[in-house]
Each structure stands twice: as C-alpha cells, then as structure tokens.
N, C-alpha and C. Protein backbone atom coordinates (compact mmCIF):
# COMPACT_ATOMS: atom_id res chain seq x y z
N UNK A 1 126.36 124.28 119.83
CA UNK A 1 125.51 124.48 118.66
C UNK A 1 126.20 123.86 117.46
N UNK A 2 125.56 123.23 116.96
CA UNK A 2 125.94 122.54 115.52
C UNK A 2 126.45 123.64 114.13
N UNK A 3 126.91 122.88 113.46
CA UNK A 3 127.58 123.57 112.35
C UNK A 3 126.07 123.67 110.87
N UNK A 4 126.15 124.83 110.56
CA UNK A 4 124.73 125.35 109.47
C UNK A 4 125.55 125.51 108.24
N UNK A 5 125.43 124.55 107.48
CA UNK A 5 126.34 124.38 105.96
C UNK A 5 125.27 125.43 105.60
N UNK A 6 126.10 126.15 104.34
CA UNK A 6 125.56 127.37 103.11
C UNK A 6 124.89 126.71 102.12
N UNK A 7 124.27 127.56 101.59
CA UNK A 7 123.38 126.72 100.32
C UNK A 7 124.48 126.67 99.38
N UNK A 8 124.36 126.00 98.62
CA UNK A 8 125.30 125.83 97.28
C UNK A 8 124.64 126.43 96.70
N UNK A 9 125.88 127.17 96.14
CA UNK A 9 125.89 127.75 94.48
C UNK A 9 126.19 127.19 93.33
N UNK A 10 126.16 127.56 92.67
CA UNK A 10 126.57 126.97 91.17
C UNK A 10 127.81 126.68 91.09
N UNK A 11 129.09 127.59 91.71
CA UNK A 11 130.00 126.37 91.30
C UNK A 11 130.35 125.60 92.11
N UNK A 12 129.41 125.45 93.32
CA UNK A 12 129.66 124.00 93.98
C UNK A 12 129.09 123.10 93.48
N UNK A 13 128.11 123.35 92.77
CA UNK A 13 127.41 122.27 92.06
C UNK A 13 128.29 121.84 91.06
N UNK A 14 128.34 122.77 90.21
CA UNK A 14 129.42 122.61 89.17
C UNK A 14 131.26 121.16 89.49
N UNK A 15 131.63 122.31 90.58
CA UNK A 15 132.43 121.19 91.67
C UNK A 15 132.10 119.73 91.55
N UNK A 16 130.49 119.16 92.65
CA UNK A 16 130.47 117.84 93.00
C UNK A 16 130.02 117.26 91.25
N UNK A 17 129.52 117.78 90.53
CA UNK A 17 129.62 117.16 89.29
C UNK A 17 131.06 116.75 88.68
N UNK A 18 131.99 117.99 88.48
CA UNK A 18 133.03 117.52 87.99
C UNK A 18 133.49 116.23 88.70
N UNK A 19 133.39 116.14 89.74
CA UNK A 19 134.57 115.48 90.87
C UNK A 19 133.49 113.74 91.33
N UNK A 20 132.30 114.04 91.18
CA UNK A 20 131.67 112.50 90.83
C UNK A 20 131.33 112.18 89.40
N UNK A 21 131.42 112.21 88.46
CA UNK A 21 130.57 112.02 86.96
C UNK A 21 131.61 112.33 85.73
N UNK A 22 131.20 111.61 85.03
CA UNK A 22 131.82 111.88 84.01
C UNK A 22 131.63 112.64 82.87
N UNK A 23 130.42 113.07 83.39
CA UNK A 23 129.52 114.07 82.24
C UNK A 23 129.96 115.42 81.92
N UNK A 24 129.82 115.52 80.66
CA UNK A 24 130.27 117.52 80.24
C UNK A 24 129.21 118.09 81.14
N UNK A 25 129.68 119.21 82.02
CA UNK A 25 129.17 119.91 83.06
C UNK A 25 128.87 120.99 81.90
N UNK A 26 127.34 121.09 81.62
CA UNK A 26 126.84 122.72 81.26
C UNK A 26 126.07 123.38 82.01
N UNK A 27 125.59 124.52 81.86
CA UNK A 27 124.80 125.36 82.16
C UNK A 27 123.49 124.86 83.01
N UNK A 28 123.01 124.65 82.06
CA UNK A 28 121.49 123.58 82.07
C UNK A 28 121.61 122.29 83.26
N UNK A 29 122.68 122.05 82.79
CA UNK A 29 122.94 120.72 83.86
C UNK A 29 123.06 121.44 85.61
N UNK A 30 123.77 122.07 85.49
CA UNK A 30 124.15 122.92 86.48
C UNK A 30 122.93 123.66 87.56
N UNK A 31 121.58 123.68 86.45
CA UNK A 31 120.57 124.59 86.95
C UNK A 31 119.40 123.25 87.15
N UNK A 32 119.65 122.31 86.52
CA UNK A 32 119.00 121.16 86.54
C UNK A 32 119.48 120.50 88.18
N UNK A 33 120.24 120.16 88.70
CA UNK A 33 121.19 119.29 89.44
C UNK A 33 120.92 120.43 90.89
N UNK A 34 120.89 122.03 90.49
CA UNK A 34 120.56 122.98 91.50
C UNK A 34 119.31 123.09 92.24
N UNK A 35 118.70 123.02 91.24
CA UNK A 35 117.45 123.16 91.79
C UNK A 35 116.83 121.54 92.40
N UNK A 36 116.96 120.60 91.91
CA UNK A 36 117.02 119.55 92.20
C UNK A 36 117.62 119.41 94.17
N UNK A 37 118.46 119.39 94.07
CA UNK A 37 119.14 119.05 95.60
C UNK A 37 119.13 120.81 96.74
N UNK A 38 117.98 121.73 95.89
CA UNK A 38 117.84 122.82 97.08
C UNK A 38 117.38 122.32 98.39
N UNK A 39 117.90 122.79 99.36
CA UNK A 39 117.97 122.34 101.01
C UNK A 39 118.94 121.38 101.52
N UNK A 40 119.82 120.79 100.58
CA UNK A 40 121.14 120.23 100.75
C UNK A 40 122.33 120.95 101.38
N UNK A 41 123.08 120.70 101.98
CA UNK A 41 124.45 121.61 101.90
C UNK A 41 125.38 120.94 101.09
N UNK A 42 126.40 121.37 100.31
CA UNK A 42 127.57 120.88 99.67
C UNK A 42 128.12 119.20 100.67
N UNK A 43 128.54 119.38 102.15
CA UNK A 43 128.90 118.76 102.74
C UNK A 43 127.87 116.97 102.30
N UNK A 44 126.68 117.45 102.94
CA UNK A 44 125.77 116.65 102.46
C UNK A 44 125.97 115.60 101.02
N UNK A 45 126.15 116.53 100.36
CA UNK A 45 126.01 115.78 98.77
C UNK A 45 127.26 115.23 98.26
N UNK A 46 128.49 115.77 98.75
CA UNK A 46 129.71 115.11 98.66
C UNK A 46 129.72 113.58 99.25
N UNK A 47 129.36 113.71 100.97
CA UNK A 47 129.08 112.85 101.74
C UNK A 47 128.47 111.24 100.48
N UNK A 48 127.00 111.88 100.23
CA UNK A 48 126.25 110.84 99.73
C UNK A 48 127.28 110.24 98.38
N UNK A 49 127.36 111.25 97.24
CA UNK A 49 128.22 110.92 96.37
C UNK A 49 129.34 109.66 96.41
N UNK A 50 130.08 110.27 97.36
CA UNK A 50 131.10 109.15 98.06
C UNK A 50 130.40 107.93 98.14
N UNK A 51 130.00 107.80 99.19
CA UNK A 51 129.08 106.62 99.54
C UNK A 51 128.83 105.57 98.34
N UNK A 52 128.05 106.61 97.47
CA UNK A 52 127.72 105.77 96.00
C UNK A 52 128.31 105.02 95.34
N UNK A 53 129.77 105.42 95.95
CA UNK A 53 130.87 104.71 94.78
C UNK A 53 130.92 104.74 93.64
N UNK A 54 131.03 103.96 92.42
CA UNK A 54 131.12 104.04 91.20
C UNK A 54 129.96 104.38 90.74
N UNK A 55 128.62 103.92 91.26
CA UNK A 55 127.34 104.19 90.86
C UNK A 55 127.11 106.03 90.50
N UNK A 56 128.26 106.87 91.36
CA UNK A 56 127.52 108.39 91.37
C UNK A 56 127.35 109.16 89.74
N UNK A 57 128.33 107.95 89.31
CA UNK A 57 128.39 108.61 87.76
C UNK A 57 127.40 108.67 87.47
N UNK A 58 126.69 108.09 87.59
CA UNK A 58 125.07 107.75 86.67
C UNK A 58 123.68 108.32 87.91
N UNK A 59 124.70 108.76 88.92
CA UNK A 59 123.24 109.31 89.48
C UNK A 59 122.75 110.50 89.29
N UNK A 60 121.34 110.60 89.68
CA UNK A 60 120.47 111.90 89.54
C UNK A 60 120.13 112.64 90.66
N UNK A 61 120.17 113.28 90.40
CA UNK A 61 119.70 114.49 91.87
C UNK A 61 118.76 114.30 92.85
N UNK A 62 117.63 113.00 92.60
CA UNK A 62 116.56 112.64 93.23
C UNK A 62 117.21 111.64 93.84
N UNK A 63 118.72 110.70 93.46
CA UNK A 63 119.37 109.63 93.87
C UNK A 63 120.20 109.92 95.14
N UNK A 64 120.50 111.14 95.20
CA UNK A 64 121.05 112.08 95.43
C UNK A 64 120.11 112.47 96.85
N UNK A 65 119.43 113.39 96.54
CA UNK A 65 118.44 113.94 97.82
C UNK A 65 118.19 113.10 98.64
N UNK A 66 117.74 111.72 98.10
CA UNK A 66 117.80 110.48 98.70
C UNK A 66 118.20 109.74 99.48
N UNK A 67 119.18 109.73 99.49
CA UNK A 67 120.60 109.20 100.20
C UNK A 67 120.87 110.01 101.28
N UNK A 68 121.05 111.86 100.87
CA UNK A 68 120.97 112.99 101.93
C UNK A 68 119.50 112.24 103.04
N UNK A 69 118.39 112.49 102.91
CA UNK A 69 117.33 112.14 103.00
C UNK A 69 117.84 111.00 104.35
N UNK A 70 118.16 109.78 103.90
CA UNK A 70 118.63 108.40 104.45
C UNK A 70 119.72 108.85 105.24
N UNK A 71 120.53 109.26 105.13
CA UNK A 71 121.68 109.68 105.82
C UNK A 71 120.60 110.69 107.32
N UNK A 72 119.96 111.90 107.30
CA UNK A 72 119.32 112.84 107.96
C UNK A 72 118.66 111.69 108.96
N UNK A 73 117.99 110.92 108.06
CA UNK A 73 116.98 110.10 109.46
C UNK A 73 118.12 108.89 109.79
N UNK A 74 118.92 108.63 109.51
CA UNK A 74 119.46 107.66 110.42
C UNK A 74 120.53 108.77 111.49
N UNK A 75 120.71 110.12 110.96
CA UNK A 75 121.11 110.58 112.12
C UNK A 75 120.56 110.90 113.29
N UNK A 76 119.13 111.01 113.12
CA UNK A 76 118.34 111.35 113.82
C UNK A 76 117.95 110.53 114.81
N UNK A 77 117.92 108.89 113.74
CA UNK A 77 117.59 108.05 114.92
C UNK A 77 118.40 107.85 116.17
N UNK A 78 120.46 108.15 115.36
CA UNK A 78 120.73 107.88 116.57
C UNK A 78 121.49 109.03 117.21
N UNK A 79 120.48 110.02 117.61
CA UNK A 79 120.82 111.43 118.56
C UNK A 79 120.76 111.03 119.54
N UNK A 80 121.25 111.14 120.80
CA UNK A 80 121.13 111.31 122.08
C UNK A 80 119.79 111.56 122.20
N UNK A 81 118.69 111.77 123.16
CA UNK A 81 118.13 112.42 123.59
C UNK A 81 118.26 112.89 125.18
N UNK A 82 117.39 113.65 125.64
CA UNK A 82 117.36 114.13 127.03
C UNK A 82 118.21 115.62 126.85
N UNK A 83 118.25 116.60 127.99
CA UNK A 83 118.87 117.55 128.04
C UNK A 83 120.18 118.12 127.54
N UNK A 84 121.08 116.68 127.51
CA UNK A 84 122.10 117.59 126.92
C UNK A 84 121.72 117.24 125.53
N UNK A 85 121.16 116.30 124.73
CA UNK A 85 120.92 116.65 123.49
C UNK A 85 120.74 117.72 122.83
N UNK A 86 119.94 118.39 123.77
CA UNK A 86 119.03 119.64 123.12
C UNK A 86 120.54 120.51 122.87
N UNK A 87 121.55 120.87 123.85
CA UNK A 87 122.74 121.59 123.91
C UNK A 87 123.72 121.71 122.33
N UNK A 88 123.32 120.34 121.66
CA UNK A 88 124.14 118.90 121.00
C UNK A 88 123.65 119.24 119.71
N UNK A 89 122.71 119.20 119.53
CA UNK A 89 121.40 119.11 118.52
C UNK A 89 121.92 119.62 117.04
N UNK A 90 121.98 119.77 115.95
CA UNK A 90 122.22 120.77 115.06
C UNK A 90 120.94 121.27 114.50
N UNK A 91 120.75 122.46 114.43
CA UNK A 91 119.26 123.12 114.37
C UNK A 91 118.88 122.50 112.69
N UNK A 92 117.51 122.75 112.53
CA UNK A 92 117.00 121.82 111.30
C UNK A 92 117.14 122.64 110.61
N UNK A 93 117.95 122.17 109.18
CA UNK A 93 118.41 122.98 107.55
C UNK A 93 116.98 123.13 106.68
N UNK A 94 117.40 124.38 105.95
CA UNK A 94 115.76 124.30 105.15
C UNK A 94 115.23 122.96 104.52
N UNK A 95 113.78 122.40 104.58
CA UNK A 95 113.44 121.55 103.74
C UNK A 95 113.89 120.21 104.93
N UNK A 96 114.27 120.19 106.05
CA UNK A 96 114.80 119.35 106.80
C UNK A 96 113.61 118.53 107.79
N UNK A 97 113.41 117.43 108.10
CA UNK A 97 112.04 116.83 108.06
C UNK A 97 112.02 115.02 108.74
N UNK A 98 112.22 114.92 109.96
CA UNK A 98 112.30 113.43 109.30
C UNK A 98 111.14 112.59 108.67
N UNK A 99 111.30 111.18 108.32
CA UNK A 99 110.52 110.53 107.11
C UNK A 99 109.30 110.49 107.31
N UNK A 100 109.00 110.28 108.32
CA UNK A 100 107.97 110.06 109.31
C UNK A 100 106.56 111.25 108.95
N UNK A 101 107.70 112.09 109.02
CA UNK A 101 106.68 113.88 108.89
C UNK A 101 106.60 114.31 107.20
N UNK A 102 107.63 114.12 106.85
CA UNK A 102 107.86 114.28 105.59
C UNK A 102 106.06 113.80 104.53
N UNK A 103 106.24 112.00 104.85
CA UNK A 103 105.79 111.31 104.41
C UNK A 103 104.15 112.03 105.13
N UNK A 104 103.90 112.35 106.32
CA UNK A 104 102.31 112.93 106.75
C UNK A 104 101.97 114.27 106.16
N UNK A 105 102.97 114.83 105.70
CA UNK A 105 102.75 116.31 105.32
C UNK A 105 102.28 115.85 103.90
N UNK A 106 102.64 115.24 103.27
CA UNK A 106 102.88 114.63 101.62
C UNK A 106 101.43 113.94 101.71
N UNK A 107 101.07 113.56 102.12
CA UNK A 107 99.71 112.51 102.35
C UNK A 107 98.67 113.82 102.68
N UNK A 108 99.22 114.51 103.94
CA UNK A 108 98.50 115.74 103.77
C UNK A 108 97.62 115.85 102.89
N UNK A 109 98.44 116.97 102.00
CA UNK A 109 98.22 117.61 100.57
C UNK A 109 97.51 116.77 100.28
N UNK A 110 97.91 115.99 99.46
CA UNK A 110 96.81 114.71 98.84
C UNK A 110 95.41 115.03 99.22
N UNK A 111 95.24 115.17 100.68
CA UNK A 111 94.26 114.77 101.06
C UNK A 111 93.27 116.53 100.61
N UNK A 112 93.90 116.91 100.75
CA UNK A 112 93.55 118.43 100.60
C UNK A 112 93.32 118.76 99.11
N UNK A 113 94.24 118.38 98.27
CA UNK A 113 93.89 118.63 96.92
C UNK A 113 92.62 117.41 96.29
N UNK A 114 92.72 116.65 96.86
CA UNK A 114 91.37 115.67 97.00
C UNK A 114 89.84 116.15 96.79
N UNK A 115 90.02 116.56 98.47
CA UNK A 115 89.15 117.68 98.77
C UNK A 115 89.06 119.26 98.11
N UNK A 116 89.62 119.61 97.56
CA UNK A 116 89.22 120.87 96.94
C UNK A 116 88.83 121.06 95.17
N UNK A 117 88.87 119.60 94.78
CA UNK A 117 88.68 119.03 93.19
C UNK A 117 86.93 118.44 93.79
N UNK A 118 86.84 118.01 94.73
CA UNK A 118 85.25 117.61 95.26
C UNK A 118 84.67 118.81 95.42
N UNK A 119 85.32 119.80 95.84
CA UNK A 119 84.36 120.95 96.45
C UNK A 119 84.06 121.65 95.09
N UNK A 120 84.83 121.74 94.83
CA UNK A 120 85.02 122.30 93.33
C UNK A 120 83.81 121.35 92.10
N UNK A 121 83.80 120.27 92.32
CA UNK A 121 82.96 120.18 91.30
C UNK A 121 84.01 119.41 90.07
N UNK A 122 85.52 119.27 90.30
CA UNK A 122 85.83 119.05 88.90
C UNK A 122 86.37 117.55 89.07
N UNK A 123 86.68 117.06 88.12
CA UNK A 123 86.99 115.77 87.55
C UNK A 123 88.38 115.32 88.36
N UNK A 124 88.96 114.53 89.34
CA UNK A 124 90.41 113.75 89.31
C UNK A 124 91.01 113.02 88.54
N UNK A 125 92.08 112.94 87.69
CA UNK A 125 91.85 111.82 86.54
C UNK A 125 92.88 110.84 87.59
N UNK A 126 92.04 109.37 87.82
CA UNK A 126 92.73 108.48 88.44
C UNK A 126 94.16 108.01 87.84
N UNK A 127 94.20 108.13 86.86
CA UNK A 127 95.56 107.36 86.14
C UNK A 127 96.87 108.42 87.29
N UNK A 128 96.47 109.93 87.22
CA UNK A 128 97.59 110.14 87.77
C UNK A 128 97.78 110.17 89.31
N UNK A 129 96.33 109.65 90.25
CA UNK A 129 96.99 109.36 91.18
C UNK A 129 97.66 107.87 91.61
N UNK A 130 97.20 106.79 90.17
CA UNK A 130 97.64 105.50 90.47
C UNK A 130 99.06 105.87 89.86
N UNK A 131 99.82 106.84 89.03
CA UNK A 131 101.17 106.67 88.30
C UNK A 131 102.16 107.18 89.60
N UNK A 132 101.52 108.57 90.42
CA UNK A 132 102.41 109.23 92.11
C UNK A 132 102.67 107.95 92.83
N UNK A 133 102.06 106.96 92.85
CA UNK A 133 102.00 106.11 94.16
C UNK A 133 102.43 105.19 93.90
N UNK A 134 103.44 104.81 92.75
CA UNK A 134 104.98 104.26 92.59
C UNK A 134 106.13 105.13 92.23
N UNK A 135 107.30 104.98 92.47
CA UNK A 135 109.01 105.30 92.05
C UNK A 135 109.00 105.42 90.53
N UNK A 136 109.07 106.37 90.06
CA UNK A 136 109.11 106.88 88.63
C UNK A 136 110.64 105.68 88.25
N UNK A 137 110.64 104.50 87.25
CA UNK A 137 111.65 103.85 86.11
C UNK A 137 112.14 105.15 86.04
N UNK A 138 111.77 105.87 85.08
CA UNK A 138 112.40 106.95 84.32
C UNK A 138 113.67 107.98 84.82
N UNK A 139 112.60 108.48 85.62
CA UNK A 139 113.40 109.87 86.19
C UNK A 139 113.46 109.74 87.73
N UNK A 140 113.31 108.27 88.16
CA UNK A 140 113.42 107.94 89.75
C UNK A 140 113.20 108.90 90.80
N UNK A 141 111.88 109.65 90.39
CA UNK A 141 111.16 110.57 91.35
C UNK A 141 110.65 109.60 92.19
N UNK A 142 110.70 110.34 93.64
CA UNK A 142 110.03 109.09 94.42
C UNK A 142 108.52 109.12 94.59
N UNK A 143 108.03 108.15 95.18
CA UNK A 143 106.60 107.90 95.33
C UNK A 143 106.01 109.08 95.84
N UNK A 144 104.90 109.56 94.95
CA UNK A 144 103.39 110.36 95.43
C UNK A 144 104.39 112.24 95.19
N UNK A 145 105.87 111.71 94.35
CA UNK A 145 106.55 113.32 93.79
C UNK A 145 106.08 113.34 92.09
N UNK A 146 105.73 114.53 92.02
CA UNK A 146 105.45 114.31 90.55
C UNK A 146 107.12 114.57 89.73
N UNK A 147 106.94 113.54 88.59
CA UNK A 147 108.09 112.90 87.68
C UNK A 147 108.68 114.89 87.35
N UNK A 148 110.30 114.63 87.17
CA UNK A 148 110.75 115.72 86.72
C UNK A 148 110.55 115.37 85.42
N UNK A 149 111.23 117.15 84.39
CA UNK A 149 111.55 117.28 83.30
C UNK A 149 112.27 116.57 82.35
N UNK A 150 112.88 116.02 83.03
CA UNK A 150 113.64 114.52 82.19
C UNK A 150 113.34 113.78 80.92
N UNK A 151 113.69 114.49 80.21
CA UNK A 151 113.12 113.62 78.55
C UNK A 151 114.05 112.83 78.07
N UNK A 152 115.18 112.69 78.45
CA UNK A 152 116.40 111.80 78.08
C UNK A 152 117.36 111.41 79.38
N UNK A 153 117.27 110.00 79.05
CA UNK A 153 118.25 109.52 80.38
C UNK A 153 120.13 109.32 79.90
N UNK A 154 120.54 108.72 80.82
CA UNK A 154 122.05 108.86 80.28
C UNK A 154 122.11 107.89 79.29
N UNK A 155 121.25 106.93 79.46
CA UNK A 155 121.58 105.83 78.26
C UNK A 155 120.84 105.97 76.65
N UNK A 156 120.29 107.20 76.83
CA UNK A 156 120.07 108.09 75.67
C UNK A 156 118.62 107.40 74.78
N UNK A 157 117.65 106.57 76.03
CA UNK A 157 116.41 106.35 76.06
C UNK A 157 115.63 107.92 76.30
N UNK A 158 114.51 107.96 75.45
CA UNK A 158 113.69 109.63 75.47
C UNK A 158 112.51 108.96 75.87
N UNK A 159 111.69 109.62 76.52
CA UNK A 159 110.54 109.57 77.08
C UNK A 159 110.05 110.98 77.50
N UNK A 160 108.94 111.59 76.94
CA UNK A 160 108.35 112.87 77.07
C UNK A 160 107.09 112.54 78.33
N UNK A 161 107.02 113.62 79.06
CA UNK A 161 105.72 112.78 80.24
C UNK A 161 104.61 113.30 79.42
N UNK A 162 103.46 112.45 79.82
CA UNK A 162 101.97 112.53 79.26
C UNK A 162 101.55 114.18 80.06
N UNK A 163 101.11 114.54 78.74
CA UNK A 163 100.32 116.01 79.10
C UNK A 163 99.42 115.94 80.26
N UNK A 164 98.09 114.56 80.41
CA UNK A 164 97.37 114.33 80.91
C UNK A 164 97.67 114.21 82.45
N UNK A 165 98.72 112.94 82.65
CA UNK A 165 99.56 112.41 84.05
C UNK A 165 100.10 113.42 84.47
N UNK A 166 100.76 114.21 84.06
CA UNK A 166 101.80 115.11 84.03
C UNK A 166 103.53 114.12 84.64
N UNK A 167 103.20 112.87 84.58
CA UNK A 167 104.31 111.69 84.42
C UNK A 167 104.54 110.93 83.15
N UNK A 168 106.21 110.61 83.57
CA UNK A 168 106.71 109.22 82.45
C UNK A 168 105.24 108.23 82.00
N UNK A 169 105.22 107.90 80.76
CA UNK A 169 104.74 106.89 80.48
C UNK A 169 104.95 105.71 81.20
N UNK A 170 106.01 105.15 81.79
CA UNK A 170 106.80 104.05 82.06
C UNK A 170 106.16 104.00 83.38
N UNK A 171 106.23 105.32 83.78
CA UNK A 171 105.68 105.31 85.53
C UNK A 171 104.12 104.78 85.87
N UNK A 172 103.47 105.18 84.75
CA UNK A 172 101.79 104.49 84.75
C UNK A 172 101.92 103.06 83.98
N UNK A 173 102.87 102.63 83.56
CA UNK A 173 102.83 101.25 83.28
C UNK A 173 103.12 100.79 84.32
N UNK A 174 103.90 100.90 85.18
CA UNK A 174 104.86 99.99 86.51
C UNK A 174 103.73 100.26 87.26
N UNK A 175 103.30 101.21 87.62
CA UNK A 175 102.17 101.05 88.64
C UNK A 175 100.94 100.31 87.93
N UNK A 176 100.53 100.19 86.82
CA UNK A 176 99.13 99.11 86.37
C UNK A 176 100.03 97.59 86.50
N UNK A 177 101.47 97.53 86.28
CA UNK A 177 101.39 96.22 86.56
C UNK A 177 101.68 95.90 88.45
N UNK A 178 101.78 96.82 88.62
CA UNK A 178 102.43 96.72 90.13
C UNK A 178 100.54 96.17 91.12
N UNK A 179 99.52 96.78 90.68
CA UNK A 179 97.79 96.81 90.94
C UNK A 179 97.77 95.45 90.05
N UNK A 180 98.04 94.93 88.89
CA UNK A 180 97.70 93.77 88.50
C UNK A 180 98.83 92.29 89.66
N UNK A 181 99.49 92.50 90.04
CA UNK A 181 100.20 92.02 90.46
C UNK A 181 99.34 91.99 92.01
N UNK A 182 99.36 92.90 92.18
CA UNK A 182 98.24 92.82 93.90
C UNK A 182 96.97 92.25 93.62
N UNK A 183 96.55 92.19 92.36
CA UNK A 183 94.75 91.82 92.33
C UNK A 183 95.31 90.08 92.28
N UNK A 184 96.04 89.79 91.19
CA UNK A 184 96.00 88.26 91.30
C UNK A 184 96.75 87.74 93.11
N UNK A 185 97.47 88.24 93.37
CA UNK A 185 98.02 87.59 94.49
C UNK A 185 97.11 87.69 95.53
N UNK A 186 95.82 88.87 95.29
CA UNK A 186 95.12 88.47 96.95
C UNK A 186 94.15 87.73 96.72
N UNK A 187 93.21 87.28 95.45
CA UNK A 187 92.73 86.14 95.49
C UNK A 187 93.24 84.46 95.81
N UNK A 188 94.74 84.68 95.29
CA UNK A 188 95.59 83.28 96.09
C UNK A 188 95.59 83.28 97.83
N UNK A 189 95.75 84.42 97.89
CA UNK A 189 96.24 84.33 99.64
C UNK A 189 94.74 84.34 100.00
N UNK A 190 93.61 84.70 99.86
CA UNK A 190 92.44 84.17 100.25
C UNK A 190 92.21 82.53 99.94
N UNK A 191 92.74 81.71 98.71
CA UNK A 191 92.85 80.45 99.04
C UNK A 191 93.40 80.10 99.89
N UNK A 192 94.53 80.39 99.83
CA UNK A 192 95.26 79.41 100.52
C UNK A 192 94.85 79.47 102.24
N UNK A 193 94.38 80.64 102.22
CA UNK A 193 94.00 80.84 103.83
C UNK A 193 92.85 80.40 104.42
N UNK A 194 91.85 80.11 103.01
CA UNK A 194 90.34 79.29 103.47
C UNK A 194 91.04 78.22 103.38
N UNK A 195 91.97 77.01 102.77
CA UNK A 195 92.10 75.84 102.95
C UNK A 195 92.85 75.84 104.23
C-alpha cells in the first residue's frame, strides 16, 4: 500500500513559501496559497516547486496545482498495470482525478448549469462563457476555472474582475482576440483548400 501524505497546514504552507519565494510570508498570503493548493500534500508541492527552479519565486498556487496536476497524470500514465499493480497502486488523495476525468466532469457541469439557466427561463451572459474557455493572463486560472481574487500581481499591475464575468478584464480580451484570430484563419484555410 502506498504512502497517504497529510493535508497541509499553515505552517507548511508558511514553510514551502519561505523556502521557494522571496515574498514577506503573511497571514492572508498564507490563507490565500492554502486554500488554493487544498488536495495537495506538502510532498507534492515541494516536489513541483523544485522542479520550477528559479521561476517558483513568482509562482502562484494555480502554477503550482498545475504542475502537481502534470506530475499525477504522468504518474499514472506510467503505473504498471495488471494484478500486481493493484497491490502497488497508491490509493487516490482528495480532489485526485486524472485529466481525462477531470476535464469530463468540468464539461459536465457546464453542461448542467447550461441546462438549468434554460429551464429556468433566465438569461446566460455569453461574454462569460467565451472569457472560462481561455487561461486567465492575470491570475493564470486555467481554462473553463473561474479567475481567482487576485487584484494585484507581483509586478504590482491591479486588475479588479468584472462584476458581470465574474473574470479579469484581460481574460475576456485574450479570448475575443483568441475567436478573432480563429474567424480570420478559417476563411484562409477554406482558400487555400478550394485552390
């Protein structure tokens, strides 16, 4: 049976901050960075940190989960399988998922909160499902996660999210140019494919 890392507490968090970043470790940060990487183990986030190299200074907890995330499914891919695997296996940590499922459960919802704004009768405002379905600039939430609390980055750029989106401004710009960028290129690739 595999080894079941503990949830981190605060001063492990506290810990992989001091020991990757250069940042004054407060309170806030502490509860920010916690809640952020819940279903991690310490082991996990050290692991990724490392990895990062010089970059961890400047990373965020979503950079972070991420990497955990990447690390989980490439272990997965390469498990043994067959009987003694199962023996081998390390049982799945809360929030533990590979991408595959992750990504159908997430589409899920969608599809469900879709459906219950139709049944309902009320309005979807499209802007915020075209802003989910790119990588937040800002606060590098990933695709179809809604943007965190993040009103200031390290380089001491502010951005408040739209009441409306409930995302970065920046994030519904990158996705209108990311849709303008697909509209002109598939009228070319229809030329070029009738000539």
């Amino acid at each position: 049976m595999g080894t079941i890392y503990a949830v981190m507490s605060r001063s492990d968090v506290r810990g992989l901050l001091t020991r990757h970043t250069d940042t004054h470790v407060t309170d806030d940060l502490v509860t920010a960075w916690l809640s952020g990487l819940a279903g991690y183990s310490l082991t996990e986030c050290h692991a990724a940190m490392s990895a990062m190299g010089t970059s961890a200074r400047r990373a965020t907890p979503s950079d972070v989960a991420g990497s955990c995330d990447a690390a989980r499914d490439r272990s997965a891919e390469q498990a043994p399988s067959g009987p003694a695997a199962a023996s081998t296996a390390i049982p799945p940590q809360r929030g533990e998922r590979p991408a595959t499922e992750r990504d159908y459960h997430r589409q899920a919802g969608m599809r469900g909160i879709r459906t219950a704004y139709e049944v309902m009768g009320w309005r979807r405002n499209p802007e915020h499902d075209l802003a989910r379905s790119v990588e937040c600039p800002f606060c590098k939430a990933k695709a179809w996660v809604v943007c965190g609390p993040l009103s200031r980055n390290r380089a001491g750029v502010r951005e408040l999210r739209d009441k409306t989106t409930r995302m970065h401004p920046s994030r519904l710009e990158f996705a209108r140019a990311q849709l303008a960028r697909q509209a002109v290129s598939t009228p070319q690739a229809e030329k070029e494919t009738a000539r």
